[in-house]
N, C-alpha and C. Protein backbone atom coordinates (compact mmCIF):
# COMPACT_ATOMS: atom_id res chain seq x y z
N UNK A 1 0.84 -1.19 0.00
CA UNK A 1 0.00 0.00 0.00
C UNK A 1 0.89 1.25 0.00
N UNK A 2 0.59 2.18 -0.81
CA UNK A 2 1.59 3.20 -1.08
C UNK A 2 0.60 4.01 0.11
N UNK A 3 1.27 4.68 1.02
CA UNK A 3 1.33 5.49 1.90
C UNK A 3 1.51 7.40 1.46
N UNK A 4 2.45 7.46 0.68
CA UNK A 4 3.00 8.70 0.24
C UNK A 4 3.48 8.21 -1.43
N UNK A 5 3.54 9.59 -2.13
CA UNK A 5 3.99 9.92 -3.63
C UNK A 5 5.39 10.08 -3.51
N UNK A 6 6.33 10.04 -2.34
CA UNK A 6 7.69 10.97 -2.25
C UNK A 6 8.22 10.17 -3.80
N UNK A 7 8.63 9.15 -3.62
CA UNK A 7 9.68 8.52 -4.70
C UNK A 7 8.92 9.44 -5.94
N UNK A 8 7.51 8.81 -5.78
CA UNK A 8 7.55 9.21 -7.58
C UNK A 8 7.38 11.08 -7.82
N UNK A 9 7.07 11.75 -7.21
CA UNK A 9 7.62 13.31 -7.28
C UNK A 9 9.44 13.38 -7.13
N UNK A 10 9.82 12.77 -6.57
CA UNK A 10 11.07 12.58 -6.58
C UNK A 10 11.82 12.28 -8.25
N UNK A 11 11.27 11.25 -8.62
CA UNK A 11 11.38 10.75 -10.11
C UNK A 11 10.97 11.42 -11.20
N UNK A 12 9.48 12.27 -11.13
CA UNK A 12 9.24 13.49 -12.17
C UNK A 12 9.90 14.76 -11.65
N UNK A 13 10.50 15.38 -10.78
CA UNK A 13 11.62 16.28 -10.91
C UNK A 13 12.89 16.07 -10.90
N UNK A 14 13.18 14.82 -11.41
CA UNK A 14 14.53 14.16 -11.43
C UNK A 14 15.77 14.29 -10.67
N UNK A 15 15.21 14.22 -9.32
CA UNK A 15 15.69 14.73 -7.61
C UNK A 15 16.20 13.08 -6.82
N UNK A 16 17.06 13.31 -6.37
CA UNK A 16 17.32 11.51 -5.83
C UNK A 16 16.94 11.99 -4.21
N UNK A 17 17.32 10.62 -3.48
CA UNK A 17 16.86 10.90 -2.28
C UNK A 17 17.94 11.38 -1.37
N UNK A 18 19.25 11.39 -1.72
CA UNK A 18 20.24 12.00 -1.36
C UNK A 18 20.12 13.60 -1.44
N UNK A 19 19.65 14.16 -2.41
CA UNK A 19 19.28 15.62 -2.48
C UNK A 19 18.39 16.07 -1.61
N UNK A 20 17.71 15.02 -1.45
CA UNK A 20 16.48 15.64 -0.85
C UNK A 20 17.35 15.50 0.83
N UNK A 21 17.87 14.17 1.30
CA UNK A 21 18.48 14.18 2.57
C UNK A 21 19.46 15.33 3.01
N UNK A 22 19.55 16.22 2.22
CA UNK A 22 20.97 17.40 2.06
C UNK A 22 20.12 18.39 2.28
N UNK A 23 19.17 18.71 1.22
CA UNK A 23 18.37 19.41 1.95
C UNK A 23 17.15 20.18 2.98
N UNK A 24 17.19 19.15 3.22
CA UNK A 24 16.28 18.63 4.93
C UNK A 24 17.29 18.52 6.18
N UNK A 25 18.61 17.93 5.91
CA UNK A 25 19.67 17.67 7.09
C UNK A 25 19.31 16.24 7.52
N UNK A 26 18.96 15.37 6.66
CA UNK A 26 18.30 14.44 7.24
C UNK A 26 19.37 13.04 6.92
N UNK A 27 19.38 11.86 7.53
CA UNK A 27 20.17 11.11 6.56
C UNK A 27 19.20 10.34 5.76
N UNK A 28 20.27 9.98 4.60
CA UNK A 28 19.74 9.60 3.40
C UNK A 28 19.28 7.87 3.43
N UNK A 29 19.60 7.48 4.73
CA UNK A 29 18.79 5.75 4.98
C UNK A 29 17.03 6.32 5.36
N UNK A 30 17.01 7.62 5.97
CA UNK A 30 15.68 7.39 6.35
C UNK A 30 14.74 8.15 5.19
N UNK A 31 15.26 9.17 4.65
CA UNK A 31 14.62 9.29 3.33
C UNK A 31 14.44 8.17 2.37
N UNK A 32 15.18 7.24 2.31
CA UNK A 32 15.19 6.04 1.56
C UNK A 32 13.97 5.23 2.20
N UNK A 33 13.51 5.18 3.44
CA UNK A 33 12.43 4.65 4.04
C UNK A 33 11.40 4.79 4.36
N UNK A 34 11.37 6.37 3.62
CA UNK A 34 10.37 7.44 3.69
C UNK A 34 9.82 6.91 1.56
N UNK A 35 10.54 6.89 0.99
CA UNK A 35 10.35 6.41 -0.36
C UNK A 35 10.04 5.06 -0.59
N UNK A 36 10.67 4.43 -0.06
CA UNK A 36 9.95 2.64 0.16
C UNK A 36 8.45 2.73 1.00
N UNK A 37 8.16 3.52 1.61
CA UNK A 37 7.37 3.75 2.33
C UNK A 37 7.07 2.43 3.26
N UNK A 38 8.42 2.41 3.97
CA UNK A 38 8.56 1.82 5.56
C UNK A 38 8.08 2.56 6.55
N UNK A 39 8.30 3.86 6.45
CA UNK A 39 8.14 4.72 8.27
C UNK A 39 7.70 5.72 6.82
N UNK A 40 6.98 6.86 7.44
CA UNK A 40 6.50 8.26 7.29
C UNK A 40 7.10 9.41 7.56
N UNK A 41 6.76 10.33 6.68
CA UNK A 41 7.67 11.53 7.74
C UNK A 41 6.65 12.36 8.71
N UNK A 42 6.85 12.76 9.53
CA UNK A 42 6.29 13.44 10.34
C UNK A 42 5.41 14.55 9.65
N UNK A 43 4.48 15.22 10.20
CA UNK A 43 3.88 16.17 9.23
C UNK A 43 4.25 17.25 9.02
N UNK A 44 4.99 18.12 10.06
CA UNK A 44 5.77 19.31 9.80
C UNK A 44 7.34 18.88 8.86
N UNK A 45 7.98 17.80 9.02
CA UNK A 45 8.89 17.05 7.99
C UNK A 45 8.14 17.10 6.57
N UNK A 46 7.12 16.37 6.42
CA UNK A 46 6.50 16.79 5.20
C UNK A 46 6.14 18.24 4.13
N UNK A 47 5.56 18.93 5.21
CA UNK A 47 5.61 20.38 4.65
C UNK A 47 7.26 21.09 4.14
N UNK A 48 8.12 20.23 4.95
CA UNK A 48 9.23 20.45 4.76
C UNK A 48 9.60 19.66 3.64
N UNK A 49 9.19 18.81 3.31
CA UNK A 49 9.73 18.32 2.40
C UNK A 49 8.89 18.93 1.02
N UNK A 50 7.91 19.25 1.04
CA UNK A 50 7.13 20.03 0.04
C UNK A 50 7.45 21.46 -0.19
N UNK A 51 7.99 22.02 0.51
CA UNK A 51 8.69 23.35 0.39
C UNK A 51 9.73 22.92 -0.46
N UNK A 52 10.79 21.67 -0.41
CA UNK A 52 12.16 21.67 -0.93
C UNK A 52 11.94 21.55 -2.57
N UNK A 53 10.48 20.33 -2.45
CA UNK A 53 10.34 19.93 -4.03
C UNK A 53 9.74 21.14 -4.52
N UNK A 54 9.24 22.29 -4.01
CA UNK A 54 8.53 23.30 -4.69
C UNK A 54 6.81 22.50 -4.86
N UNK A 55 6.54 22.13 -4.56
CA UNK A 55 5.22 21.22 -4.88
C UNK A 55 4.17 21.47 -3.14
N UNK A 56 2.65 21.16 -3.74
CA UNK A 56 1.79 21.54 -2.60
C UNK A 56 2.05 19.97 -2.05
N UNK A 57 1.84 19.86 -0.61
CA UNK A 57 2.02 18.91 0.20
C UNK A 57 0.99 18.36 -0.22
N UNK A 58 0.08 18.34 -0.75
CA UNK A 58 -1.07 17.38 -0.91
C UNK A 58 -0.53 16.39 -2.16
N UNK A 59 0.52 17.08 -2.86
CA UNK A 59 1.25 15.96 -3.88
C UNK A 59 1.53 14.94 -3.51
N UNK A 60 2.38 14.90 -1.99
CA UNK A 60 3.11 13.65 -1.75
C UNK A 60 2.10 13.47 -1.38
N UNK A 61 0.70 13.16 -0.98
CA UNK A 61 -0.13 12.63 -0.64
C UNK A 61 -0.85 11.32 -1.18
N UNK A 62 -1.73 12.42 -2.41
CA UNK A 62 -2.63 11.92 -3.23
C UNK A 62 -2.13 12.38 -4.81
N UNK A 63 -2.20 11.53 -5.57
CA UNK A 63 -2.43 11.85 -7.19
C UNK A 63 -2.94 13.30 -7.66
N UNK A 64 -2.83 14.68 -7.88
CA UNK A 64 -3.49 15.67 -7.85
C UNK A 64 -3.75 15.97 -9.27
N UNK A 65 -2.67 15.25 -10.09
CA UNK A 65 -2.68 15.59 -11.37
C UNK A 65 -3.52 14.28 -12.31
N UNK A 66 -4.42 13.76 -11.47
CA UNK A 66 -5.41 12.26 -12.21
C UNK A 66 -4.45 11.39 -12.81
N UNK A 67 -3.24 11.32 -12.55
CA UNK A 67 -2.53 10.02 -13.57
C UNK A 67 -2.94 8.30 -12.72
């Protein structure tokens, strides 16, 4: 059950999860587990992470664009 979109917004702005761990301060095993969608990120982590991709937090959510 996909939990979150991170990987695949990750994959249409052609962003790895190392970028994203650099710019969060985060390490790059738990962003990696945040994309497998093992563990979640917290919800203020999230907004944070939606600020970095430039994208509304409801992206990593849900499908916004009907694909």
């Amino acid at each position: 059950m996909e939990l979150n979109r991170l990987k695949v917004v990750l994959v249409e702005q052609k962003r790895t999860g190392k970028w994203l761990a650099e710019k969060l301060g985060k390490n790059e095993a738990t962003v990696s587990r945040w994309c497998a969608n093992v563990s979640q990120p917290s919800l203020e982590t999230l907004f944070a992470i939606a600020k970095a991709l430039e994208v509304d937090v409801r992206e990593l959510i849900v499908d916004t664009k009907g694909n």
